[in-house]
Protein backbone atom coordinates (compact mmCIF):
# COMPACT_ATOMS: atom_id res chain seq x y z
CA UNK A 1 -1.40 -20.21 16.11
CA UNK A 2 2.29 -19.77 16.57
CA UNK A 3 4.35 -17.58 14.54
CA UNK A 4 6.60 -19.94 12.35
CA UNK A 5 9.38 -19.33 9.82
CA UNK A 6 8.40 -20.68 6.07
CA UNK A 7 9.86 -23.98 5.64
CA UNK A 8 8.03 -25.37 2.84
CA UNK A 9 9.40 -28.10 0.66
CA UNK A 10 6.76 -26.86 -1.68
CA UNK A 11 3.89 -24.62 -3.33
CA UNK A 12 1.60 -27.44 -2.49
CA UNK A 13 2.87 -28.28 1.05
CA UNK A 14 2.37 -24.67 2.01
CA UNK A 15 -1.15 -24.97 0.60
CA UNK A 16 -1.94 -28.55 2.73
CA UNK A 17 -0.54 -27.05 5.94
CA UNK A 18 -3.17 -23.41 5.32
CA UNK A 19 -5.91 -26.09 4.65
CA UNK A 20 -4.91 -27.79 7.95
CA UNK A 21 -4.85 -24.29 9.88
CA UNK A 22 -8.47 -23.59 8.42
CA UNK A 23 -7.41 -20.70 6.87
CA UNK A 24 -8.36 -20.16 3.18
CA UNK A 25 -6.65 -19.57 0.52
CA UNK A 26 -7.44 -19.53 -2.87
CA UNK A 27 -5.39 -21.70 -5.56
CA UNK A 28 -5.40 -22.02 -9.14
CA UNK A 29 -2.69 -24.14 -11.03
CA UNK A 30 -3.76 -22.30 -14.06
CA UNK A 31 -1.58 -19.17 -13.85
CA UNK A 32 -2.95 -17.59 -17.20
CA UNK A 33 -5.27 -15.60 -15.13
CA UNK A 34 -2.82 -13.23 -14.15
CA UNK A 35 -1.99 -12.43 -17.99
CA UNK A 36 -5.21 -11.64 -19.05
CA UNK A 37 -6.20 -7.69 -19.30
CA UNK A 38 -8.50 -5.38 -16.57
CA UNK A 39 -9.96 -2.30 -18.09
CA UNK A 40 -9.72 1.01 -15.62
CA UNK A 41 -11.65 4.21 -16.21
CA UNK A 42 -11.14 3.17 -20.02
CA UNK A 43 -7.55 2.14 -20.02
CA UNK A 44 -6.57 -1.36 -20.29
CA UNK A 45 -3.99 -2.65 -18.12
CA UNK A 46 -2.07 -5.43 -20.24
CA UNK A 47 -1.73 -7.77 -17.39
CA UNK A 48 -2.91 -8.48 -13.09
CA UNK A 49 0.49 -7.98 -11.32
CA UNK A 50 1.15 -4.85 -9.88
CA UNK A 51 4.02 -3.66 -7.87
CA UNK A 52 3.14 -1.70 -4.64
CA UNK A 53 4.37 0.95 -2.93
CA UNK A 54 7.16 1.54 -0.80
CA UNK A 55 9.15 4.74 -0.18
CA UNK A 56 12.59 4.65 -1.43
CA UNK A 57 14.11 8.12 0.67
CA UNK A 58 15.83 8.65 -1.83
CA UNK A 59 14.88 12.11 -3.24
CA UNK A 60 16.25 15.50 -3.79
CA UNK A 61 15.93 17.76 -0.90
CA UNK A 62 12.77 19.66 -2.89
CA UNK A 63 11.04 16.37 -3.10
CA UNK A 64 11.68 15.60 -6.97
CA UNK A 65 12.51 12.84 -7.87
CA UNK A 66 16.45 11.86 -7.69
CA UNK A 67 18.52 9.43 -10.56
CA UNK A 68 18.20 6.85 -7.90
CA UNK A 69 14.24 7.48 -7.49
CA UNK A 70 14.45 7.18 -11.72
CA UNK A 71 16.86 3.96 -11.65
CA UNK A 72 14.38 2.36 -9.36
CA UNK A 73 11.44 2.96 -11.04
CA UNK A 74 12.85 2.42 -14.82
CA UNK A 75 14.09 -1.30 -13.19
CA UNK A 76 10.73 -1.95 -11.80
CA UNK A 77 9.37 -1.35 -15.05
CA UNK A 78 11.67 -3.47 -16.88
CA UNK A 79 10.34 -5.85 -14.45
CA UNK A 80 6.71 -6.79 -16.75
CA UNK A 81 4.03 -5.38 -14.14
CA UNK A 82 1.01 -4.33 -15.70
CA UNK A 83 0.62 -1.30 -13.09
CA UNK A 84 3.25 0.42 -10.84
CA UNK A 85 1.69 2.30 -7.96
CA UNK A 86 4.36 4.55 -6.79
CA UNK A 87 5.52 5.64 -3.47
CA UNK A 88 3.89 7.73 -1.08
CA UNK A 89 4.20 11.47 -1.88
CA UNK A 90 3.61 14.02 0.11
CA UNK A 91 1.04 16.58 -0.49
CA UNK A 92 2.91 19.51 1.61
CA UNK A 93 6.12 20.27 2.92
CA UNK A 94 4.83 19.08 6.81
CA UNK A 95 3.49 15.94 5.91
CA UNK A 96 6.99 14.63 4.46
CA UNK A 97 8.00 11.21 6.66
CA UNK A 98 11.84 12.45 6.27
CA UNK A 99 13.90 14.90 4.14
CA UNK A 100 14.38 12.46 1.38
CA UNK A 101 10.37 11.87 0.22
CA UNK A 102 9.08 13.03 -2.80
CA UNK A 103 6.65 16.13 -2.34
CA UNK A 104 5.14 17.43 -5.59
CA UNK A 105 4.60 20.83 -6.10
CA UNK A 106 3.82 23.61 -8.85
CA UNK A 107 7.75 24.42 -8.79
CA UNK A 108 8.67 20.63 -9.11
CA UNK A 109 6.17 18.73 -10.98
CA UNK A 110 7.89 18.50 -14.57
CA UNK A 111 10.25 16.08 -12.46
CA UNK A 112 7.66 14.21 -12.32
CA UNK A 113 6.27 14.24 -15.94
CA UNK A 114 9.71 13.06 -16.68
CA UNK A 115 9.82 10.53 -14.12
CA UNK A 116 6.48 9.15 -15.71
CA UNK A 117 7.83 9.56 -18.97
CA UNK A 118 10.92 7.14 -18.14
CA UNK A 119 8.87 4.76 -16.50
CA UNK A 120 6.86 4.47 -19.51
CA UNK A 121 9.48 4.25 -22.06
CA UNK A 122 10.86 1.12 -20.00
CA UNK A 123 8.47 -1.00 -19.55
CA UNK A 124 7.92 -4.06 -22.22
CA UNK A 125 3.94 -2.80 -22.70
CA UNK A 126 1.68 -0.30 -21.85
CA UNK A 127 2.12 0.38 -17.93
CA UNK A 128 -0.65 2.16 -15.76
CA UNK A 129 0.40 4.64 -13.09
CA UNK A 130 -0.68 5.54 -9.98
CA UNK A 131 0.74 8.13 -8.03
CA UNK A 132 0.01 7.72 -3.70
CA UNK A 133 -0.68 11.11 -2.39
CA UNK A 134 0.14 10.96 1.72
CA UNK A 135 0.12 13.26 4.57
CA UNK A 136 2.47 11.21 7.52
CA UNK A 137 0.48 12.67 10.16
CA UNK A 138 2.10 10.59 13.05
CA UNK A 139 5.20 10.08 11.30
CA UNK A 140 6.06 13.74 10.16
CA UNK A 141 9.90 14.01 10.06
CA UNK A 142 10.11 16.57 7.36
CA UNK A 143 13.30 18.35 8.00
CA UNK A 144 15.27 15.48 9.92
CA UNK A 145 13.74 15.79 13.70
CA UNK A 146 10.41 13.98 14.53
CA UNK A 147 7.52 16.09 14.50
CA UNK A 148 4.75 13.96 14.41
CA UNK A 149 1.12 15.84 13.81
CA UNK A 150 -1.89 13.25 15.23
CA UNK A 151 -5.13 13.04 14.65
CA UNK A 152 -5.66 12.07 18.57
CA UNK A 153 -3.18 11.12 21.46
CA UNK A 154 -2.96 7.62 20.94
CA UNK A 155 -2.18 4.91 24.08
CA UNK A 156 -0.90 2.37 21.93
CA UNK A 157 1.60 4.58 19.29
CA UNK A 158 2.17 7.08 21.79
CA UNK A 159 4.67 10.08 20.66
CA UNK A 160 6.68 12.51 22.45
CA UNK A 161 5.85 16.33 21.06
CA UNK A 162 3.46 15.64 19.34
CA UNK A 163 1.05 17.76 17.58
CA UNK A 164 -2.95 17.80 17.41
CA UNK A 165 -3.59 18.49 14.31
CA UNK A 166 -7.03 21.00 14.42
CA UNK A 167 -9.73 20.85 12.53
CA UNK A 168 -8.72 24.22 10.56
CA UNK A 169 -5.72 22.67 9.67
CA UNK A 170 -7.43 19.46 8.47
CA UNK A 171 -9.95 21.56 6.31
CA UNK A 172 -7.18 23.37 4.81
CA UNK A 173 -5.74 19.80 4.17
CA UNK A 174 -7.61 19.47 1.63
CA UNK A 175 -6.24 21.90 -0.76
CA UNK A 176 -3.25 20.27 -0.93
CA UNK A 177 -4.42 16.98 -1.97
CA UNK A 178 -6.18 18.67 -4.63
CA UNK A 179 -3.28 20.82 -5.79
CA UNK A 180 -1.01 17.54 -5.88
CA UNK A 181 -3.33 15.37 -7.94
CA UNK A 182 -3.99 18.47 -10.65
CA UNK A 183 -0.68 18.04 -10.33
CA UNK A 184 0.25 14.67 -11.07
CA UNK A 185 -2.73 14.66 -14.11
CA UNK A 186 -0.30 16.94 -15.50
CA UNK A 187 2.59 15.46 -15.06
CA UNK A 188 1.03 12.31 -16.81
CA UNK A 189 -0.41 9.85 -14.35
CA UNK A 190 -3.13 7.73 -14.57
CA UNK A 191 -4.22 8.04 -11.10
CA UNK A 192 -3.87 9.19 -7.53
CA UNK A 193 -4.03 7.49 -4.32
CA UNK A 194 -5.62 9.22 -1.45
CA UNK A 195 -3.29 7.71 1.28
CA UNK A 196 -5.73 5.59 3.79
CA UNK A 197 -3.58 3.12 5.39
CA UNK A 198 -0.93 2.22 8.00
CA UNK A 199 -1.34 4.69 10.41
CA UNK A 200 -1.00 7.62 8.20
CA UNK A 201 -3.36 10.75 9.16
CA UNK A 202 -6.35 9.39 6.87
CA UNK A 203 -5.89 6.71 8.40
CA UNK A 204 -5.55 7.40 11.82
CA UNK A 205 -8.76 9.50 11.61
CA UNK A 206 -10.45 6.60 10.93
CA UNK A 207 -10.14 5.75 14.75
CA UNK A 208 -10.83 9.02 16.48
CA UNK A 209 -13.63 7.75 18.14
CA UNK A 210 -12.64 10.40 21.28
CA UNK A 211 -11.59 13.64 19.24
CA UNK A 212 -14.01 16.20 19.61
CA UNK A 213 -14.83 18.65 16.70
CA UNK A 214 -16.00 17.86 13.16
CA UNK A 215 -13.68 15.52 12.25
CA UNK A 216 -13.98 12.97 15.00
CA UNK A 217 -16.36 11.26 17.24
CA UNK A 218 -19.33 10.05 14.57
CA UNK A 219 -18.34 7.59 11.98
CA UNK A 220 -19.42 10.68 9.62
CA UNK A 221 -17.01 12.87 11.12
CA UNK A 222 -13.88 10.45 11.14
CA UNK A 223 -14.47 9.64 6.78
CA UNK A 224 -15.04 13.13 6.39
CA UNK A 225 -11.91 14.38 5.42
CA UNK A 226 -11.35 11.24 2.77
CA UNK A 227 -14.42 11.98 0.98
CA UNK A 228 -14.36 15.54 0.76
CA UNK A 229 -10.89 15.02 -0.86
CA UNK A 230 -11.98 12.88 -3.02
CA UNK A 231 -15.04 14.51 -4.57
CA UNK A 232 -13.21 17.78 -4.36
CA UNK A 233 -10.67 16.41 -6.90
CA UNK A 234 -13.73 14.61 -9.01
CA UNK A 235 -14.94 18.02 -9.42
CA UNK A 236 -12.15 19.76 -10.50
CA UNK A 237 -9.97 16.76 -12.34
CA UNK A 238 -10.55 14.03 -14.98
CA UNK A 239 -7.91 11.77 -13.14
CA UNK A 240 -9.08 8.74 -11.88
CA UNK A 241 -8.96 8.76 -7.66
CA UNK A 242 -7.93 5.22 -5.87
CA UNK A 243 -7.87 4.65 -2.40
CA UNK A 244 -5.22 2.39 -0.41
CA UNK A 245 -7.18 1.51 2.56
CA UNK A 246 -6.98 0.00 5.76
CA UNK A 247 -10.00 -2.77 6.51
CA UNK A 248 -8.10 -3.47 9.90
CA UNK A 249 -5.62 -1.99 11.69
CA UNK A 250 -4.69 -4.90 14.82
CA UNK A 251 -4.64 -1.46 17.25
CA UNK A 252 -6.72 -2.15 20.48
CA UNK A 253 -10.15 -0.16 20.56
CA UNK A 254 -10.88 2.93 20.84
CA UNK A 255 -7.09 3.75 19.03
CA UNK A 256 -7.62 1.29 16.24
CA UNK A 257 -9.94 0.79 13.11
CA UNK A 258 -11.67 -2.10 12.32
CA UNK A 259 -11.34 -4.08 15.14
CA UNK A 260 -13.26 -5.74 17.68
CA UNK A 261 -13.95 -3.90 20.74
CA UNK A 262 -13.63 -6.59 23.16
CA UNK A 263 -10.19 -7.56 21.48
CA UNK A 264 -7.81 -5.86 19.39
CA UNK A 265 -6.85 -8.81 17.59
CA UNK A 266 -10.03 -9.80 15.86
CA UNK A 267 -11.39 -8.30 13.17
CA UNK A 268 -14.84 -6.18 13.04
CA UNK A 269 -14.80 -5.12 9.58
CA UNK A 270 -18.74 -2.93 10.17
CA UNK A 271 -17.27 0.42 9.98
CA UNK A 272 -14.79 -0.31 7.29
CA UNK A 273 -17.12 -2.12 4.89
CA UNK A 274 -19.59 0.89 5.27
CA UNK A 275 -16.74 3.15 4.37
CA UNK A 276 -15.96 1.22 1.17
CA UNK A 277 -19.58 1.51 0.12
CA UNK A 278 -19.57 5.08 0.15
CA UNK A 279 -16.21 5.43 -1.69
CA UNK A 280 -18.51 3.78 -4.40
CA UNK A 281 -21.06 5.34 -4.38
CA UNK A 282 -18.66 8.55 -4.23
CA UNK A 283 -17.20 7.52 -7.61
CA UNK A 284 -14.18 5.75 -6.49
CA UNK A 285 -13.67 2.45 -8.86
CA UNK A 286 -9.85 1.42 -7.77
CA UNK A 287 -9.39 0.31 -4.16
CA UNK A 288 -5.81 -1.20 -2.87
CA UNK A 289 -6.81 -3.65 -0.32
CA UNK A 290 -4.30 -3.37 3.25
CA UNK A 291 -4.68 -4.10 7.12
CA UNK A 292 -1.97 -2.92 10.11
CA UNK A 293 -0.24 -0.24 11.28
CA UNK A 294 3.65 -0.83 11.18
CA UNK A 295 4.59 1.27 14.01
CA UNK A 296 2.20 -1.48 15.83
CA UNK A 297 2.05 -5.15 14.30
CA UNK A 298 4.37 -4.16 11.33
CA UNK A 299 3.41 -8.30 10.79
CA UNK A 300 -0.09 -7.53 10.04
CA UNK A 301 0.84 -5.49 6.76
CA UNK A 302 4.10 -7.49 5.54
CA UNK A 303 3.98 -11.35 7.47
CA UNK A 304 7.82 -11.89 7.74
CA UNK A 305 10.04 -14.29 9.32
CA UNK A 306 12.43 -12.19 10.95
CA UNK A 307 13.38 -8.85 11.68
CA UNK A 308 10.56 -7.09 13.40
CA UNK A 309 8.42 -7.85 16.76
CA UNK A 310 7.29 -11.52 17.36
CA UNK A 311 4.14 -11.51 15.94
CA UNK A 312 1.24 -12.69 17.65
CA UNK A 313 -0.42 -15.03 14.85
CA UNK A 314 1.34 -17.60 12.08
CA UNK A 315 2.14 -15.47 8.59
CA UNK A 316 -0.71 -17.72 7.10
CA UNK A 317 -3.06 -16.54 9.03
CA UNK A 318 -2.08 -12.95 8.60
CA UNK A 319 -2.40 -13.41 4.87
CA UNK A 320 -5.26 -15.16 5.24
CA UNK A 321 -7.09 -12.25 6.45
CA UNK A 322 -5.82 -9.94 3.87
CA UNK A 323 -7.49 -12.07 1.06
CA UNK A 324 -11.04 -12.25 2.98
CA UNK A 325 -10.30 -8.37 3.22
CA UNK A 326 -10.15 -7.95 -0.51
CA UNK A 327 -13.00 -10.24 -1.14
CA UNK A 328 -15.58 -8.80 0.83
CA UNK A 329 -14.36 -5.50 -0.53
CA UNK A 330 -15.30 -6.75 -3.94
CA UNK A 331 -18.06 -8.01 -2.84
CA UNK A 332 -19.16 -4.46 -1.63
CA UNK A 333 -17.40 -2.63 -4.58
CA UNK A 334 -18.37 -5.20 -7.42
CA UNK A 335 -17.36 -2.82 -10.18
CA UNK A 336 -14.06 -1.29 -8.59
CA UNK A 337 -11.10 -2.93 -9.77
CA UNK A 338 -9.91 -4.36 -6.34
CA UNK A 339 -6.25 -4.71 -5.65
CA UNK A 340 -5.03 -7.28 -2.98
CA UNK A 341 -2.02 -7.72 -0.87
CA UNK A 342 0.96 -9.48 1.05
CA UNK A 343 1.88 -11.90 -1.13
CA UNK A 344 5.30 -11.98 -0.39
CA UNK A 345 6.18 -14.36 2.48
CA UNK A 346 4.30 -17.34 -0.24
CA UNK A 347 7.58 -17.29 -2.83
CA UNK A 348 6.23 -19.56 -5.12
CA UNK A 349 3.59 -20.33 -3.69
CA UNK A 350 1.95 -16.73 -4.62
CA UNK A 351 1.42 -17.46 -8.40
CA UNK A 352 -0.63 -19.84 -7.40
CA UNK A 353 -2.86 -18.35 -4.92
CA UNK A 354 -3.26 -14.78 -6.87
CA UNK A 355 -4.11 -16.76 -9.97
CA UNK A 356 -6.77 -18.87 -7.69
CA UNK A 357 -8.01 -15.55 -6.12
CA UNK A 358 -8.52 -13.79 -10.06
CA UNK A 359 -10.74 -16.68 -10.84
CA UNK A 360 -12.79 -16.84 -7.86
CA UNK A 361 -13.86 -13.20 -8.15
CA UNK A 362 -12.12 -12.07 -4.76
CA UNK A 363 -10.13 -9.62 -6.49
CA UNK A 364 -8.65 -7.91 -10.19
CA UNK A 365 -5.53 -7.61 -9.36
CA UNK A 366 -2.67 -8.82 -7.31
CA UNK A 367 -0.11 -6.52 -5.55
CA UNK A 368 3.58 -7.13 -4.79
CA UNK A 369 5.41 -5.19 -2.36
CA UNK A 370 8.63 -6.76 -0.69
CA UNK A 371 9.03 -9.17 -3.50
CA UNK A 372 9.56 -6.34 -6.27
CA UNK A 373 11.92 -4.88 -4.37
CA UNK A 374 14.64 -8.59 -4.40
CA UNK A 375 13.28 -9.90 -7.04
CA UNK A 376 11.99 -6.55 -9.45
CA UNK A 377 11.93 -9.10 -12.88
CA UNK A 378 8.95 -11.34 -10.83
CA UNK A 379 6.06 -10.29 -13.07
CA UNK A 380 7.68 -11.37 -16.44
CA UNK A 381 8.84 -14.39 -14.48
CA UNK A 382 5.15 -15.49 -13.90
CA UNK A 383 3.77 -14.24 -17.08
CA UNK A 384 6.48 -16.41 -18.90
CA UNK A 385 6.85 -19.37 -16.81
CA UNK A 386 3.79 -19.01 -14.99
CA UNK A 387 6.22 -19.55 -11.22
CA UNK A 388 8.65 -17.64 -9.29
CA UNK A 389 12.87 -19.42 -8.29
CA UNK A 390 12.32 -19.55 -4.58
CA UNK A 391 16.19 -18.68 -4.86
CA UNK A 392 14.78 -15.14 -6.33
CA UNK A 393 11.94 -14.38 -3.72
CA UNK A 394 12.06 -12.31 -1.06
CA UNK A 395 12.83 -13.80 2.62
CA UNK A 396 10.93 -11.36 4.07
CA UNK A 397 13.92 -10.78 6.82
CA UNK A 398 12.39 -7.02 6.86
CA UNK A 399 15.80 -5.67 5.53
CA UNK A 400 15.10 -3.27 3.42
CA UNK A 401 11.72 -1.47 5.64
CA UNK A 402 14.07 -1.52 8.45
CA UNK A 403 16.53 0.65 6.53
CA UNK A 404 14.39 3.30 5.51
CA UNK A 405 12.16 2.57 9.05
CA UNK A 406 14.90 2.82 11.40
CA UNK A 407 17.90 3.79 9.52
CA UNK A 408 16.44 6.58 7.26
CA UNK A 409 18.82 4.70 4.80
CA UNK A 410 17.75 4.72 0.97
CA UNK A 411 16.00 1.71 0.24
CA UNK A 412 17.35 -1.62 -1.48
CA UNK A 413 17.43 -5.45 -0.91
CA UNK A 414 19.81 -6.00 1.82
CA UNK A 415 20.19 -9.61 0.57
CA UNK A 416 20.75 -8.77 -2.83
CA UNK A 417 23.68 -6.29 -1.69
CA UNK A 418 25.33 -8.80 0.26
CA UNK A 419 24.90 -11.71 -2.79
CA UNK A 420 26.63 -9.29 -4.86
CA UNK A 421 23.32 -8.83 -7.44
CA UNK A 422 23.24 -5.63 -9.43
CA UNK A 423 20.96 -2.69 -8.09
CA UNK A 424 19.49 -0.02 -9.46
C-alpha cells in the first residue's frame, strides 16, 4: 500500500485500520506485561522496555565519552528503562563513522567505567547495559573525509574511493572486537553487541554472495567473521555477547540480505533464520531484532512520516514485518531473550502492541529508538500509567538521524529544541 502520514484519532483506530491492511499486529490492553522482570545470563532486568541505540557524535576526539555523551545517557536513565543498549562504538580507530564516535581502547576505557558508573547511579532500579561494538565498514569517516572500507562493490550503495576490505584485514578484525569487549567487561558492562545490522561491515558481509576469498561466496564464508568473533570472545570473556541483527535488508539481490531474489522488496528470511540458529547454538542468548539499510530504505528500519525518501510501502506494513521478524526469531532462538523494534511511528498506540507481543511469546523485550530520544521519560510513563501523551511521542519527522546522518551535527530532538523543552 501507499505510504501515509499517521492520522489516527486513536490507539484503537490505528489497530482497526492494520487489521483492515491484513497486517498483524499484536495487542494487549493489559500493559502490566511490560513491568514484569526477564532474567539474562543470571541478571534480572526489572522491567521489558529498553531504549536502543543511536549514535549521539558527540564524543571527545579519542573516542571517550564527552559530558554531553554522560548528560545523555544519565537522562535516558532517569527515563525508567529496564535496559539501555548504548551506541555503536567502534572497535578501531578506521571503523569510526565520524570524528565524534566513541572508540574504546586500553588508553580510554576508565571513561567508560565511569560512564557506566553514572548511568547506573541514575537510573530509579537496577539497569542492564549493553555496550554495541561496530566496525562502519561502508560508512568509515574516521577523521572527517569519507573513507568508506566495503565488504564488496555494491550497485545499489555505490561509493566513490572506496576500499575492499581483504580478507587479512578482516581476520585481523577480529582482534579488535575482542580487545573492545575485554574491554567493556572491565569497564562494567553487562554485555556487548557484535554490530550486525544496517549496512555496517557485519552486515554487509552477509550479502557478499560475489566476493571471492574466505569470507564471501558460501553462506559459511559470509557468517564467518560474526561467529568467529563471537566464540573468540566466549573463550576468553565471561561477558555475555548479543547480536543486533539484520533479518532483511530491502537491498535488491545479489547486494542485499534476506531478500527475495526475484524482488528486492519481499522478504526471504532462509539464510537469515539459519544464521540465527547457529548464533544459538554458538552460545548467543540476547538477539536485537532489525531489518534495512538506511543509506537504502532508511523507512525499513525507522517507518517515518517525513523527512527521508518516499517509501515504497505504508509505515504499518513496515512495522508489521519487524514484529513477524522477531517472532520467528524466537521461535528459532526459544531461550534467547529476543528484543524487537520500531515502535516509534505507533505513539500510543505502542504500549499496546509491545504489551500484546510479550504475551503472545513473539518477543522479551521491546526496544525504543526515536521515541527515547523526544520523549526520554517514556518507560516510567508506561510503567506508571500504562500509555504514552501523543503530545510527548516522537513524530518521526527524521530530525534528529538527519542531523547526525547528513549534518554530522550532535544528536537531539529537533522538535523538542524548537518547543523550547530542556535537553540534556
Amino acid at each position: 500500500m501507499e505510504h501515509e502520514k499517521f492520522s489516527y484519532p486513536s490507539a484503537r483506530a490505528l489497530l482497526e485500520e492494520a487489521r483492515r491492511m491484513g497486517v498483524a499486529l499484536p495487542w494487549s490492553e493489559r500493559t502490566e506485561a511490560l513491568a514484569a522482570p526477564v532474567t539474562l545470563s543470571g541478571i534480572t532486568l526489572r522491567n521489558r522496555l529498553l531504549a536502543q541505540p543511536i549514535e549521539g557524535f558527540d564524543a571527545n576526539p579519542d573516542g571517550s565519552p564527552s559530558q554531553r555523551s554522560v548528560d545523555r545517557y544519565c537522562e535516558l536513565a532517569r527515563g525508567g528503562s529496564g535496559a539501555l543498549w548504548l551506541e555503536s562504538v567502534s572497535v578501531n580507530h578506521q571503523g569510526r563513522s565520524n570524528p565524534m564516535q566513541l572508540w574504546i581502547t586500553r588508553e580510554n576505557w576508565q571513561s567508560f567505567r565511569d560512564l557506566a558508573a553514572r548511568i547506573r547511579e541514575s537510573a530509579p532500579g537496577p539497569v542492564y547495559l549493553v555496550l554495541q561494538l561496530t566496525h562502519s565498514g561502508r560508512n568509515s569517516n574516521p577523521d572527517g573525509t569519507p573513507t568508506p572500507i566495503c565488504a564488496f562493490h555494491s550497485r545499489a550503495i555505490p561509493k566513490e574511493n572506496e576500499t575492499i576490505i581483504p580478507d587479512e584485514a578482516l581476520e585481523a578484525l577480529e582482534e579488535d572486537y575482542v580487545q573492545a569487549a575485554l574491554l567493556a567487561e572491565r569497564a562494567g558492562f553487562d554485555a556487548v553487541d557484535v554490530r550486525a545490522c544496517h549496512g555496517y561491515l557485519i552486515n554487509e558481509l552477509f550479502a557478499a554472495v560475489n566476493r571471492p576469498g574466505r569470507y564471501g561466496g558460501s553462506f559459511e564464508n559470509r557468517t564467518r567473521l560474526l561467529l568467529n568473533i563471537v566464540d573468540r570472545i566466549h573463550k576468553v570473556s565471561s561477558v555475555t555477547v548479543g547480536v543486533r541483527i539484520n533479518l532483511y535488508d530491502g537491498i535488491p539481490y545479489p547486494d542485499g540480505w534476506g531478500v527475495d531474489i526475484r524482488d528486492g522488496r519481499k522478504m526471504d528470511l532462509a539464510e537469515p533464520l539459519r544464521l540465527i540458529a547457529l548464533l544459538y547454538a554458538h552460545g548467543v542468548r540476547l538477539l536485537n531484532v532489525s531489518c534495512g539499510v538506511g543509506a537504502y530504505a532508511p523507512f525499513v528500519i525507522r517507518p517515518y512520516d517525513t523527512g527521508g525518501p518516499t517509501p515504497w510501502e505504508h509505515p504499518l506494513e513496515g512495522i508489521g514485518r519487524m514484529q513477524t521478524c522477531a517472532r520467528l526469531v524466537k521461535e528459532a532462538a526459544p531461550e534467547a531473550v529476543v528484543i524487537a523494534s520500531a515502535f516509534s511511528w505507533l505513539r500510543e498506540a505502542a504500549p499496546p502492541v509491545a504489551a500484546g507481543g510479550i504475551e503472545a511469546g513473539w518477543y522479551d523485550i521491546a526496544g525504543f529508538g526515536r521515541e527515547s530520544i523526544a520523549y526520554p521519560n517514556y518507560a516510567n510513563e508506561i510503567l506508571q500509567t500504562g500509555a504514552l501523551r501523543r503530545e510527548n511521542c516522537c513524530v518521526t519527522c527524521c530530525g534528529c538521524t538527519n542531523l547526525i546522518k547528513k549534518s554530522g551535527k550532535m544528536l537531539r530532538c529537533i522538535m523538542k529544541s524548537r518547543l523550547g523543552k530542556p535537553e540534556p
